[in-house]
N, C-alpha and C. Protein backbone atom coordinates (compact mmCIF):
# COMPACT_ATOMS: atom_id res chain seq x y z
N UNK A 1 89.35 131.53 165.48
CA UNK A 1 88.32 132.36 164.90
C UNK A 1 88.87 133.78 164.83
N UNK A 2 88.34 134.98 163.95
CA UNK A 2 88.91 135.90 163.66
C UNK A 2 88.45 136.78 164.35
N UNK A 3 88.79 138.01 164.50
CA UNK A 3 88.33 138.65 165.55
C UNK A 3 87.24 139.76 164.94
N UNK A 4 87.17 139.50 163.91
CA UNK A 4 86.03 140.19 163.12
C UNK A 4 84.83 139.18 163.16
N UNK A 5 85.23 137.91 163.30
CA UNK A 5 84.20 136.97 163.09
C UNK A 5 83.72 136.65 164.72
N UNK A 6 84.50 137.26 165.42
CA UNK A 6 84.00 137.41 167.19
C UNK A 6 83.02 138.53 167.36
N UNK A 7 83.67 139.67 166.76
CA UNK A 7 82.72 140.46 166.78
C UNK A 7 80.91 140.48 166.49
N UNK A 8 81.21 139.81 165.11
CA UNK A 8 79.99 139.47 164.50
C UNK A 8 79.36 138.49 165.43
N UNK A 9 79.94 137.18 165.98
CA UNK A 9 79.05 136.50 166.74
C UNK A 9 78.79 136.74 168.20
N UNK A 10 79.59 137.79 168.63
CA UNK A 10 79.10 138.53 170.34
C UNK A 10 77.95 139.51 169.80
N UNK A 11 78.35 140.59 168.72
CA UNK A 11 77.14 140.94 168.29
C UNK A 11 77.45 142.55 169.32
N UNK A 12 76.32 143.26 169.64
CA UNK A 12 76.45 144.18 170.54
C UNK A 12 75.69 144.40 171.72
N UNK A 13 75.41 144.92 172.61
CA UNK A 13 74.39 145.08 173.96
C UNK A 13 73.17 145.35 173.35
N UNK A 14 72.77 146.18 172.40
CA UNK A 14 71.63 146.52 171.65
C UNK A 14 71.30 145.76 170.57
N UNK A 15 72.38 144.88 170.01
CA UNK A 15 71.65 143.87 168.64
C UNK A 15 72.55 142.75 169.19
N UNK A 16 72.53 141.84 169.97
CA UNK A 16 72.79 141.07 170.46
C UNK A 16 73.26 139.91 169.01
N UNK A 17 74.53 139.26 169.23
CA UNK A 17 74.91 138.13 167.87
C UNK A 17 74.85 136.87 168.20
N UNK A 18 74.53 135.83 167.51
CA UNK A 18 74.12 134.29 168.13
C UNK A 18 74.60 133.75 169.23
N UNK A 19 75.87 134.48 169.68
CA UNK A 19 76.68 133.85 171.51
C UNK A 19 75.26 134.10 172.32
N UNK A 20 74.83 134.70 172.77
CA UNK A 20 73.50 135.27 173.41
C UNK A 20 72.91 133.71 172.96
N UNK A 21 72.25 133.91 171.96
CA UNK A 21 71.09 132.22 172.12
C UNK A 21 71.74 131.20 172.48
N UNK A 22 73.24 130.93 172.08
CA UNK A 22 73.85 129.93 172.28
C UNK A 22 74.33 129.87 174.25
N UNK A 23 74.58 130.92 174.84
CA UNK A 23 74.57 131.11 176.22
C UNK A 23 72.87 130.78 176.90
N UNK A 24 71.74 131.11 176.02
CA UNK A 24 70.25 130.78 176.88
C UNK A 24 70.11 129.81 176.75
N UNK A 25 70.52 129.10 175.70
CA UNK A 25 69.95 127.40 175.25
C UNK A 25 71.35 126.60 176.76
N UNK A 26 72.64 126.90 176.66
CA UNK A 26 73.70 126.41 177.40
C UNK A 26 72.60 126.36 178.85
N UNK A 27 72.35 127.46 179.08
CA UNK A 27 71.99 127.50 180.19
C UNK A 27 70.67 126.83 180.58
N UNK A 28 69.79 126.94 179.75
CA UNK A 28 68.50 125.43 180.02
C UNK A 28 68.97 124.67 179.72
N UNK A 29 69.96 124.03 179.02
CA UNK A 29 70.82 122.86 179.46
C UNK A 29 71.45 122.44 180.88
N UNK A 30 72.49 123.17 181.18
CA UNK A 30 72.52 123.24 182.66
C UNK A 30 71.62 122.92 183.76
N UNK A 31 70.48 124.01 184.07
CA UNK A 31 69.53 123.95 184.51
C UNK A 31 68.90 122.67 184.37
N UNK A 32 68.29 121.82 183.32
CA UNK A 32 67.83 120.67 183.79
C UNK A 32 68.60 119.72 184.20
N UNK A 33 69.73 119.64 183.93
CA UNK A 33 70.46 118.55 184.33
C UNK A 33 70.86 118.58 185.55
N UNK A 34 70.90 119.73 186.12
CA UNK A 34 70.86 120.08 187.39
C UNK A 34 72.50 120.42 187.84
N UNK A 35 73.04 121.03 186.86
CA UNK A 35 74.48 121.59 186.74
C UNK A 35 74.21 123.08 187.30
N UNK A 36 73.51 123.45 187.42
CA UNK A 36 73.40 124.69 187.82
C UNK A 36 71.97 124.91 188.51
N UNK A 37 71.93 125.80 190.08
CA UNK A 37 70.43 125.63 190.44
C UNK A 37 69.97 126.66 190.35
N UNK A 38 70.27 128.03 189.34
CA UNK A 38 68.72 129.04 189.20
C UNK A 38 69.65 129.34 188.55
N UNK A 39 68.94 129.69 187.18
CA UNK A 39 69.03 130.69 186.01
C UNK A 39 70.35 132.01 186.01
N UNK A 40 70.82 132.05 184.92
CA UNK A 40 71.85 133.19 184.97
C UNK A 40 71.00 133.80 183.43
N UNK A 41 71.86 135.20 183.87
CA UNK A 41 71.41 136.39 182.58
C UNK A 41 72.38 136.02 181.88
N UNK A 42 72.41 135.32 180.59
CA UNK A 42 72.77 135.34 179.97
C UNK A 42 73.78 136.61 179.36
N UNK A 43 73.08 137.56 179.26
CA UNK A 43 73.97 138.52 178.67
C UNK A 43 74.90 139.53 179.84
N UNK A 44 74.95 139.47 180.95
CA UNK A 44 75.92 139.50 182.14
C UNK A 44 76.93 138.12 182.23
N UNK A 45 77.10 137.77 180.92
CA UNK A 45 78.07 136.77 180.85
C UNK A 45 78.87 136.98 179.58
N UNK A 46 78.42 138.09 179.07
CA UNK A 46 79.29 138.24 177.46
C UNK A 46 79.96 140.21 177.81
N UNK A 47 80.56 139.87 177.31
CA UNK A 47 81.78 141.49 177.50
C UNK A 47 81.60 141.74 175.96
N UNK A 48 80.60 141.94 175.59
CA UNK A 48 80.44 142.75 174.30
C UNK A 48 81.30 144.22 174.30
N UNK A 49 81.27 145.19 174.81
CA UNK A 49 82.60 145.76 174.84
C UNK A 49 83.65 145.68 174.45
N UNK A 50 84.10 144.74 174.91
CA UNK A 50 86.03 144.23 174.82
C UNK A 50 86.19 143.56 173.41
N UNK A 51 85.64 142.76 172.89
CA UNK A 51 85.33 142.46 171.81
C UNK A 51 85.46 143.29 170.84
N UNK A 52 84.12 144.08 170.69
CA UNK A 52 83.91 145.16 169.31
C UNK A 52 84.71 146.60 169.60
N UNK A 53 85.27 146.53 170.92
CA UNK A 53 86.16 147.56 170.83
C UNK A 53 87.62 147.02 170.02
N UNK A 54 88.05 145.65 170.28
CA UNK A 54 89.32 144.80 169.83
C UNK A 54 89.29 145.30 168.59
N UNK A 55 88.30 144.99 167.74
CA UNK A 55 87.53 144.55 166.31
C UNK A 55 87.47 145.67 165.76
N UNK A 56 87.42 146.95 166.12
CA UNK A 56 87.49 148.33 165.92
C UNK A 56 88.68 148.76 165.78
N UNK A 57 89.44 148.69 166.38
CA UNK A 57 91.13 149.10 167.18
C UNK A 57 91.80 148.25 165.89
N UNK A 58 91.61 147.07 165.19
CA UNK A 58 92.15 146.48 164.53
C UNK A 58 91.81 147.20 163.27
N UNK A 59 91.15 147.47 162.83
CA UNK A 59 90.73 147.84 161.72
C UNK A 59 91.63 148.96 161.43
């Protein structure tokens, strides 16, 4: 995947890009199956930073 097209799907801390739903849905997955026993923040799991800074720097 491209790193413009990472960008777009990490998205940013303030407009969050589909990784975010795709990390809340992962994670009520988890959770019922019992892969995991209490809830994670989703978005303390994405480095939006490192990303759209990459994606910037490239340009």
């Amino acid at each position: 995947m491209s790193l413009p097209r990472n960008a777009e799907l990490f998205g940013t801390e303030s407009a969050p890009g589909q990784l975010l739903d795709t990390v809340r849905r992962a994670n009520d997955v988890w959770l019922k199956a019992g892969i995991t026993k209490k809830p994670v923040e989703p978005a303390a799991l994405l480095d939006f930073a490192s990303v759209n800074r990459a994606a910037k720097e490239k340009r």
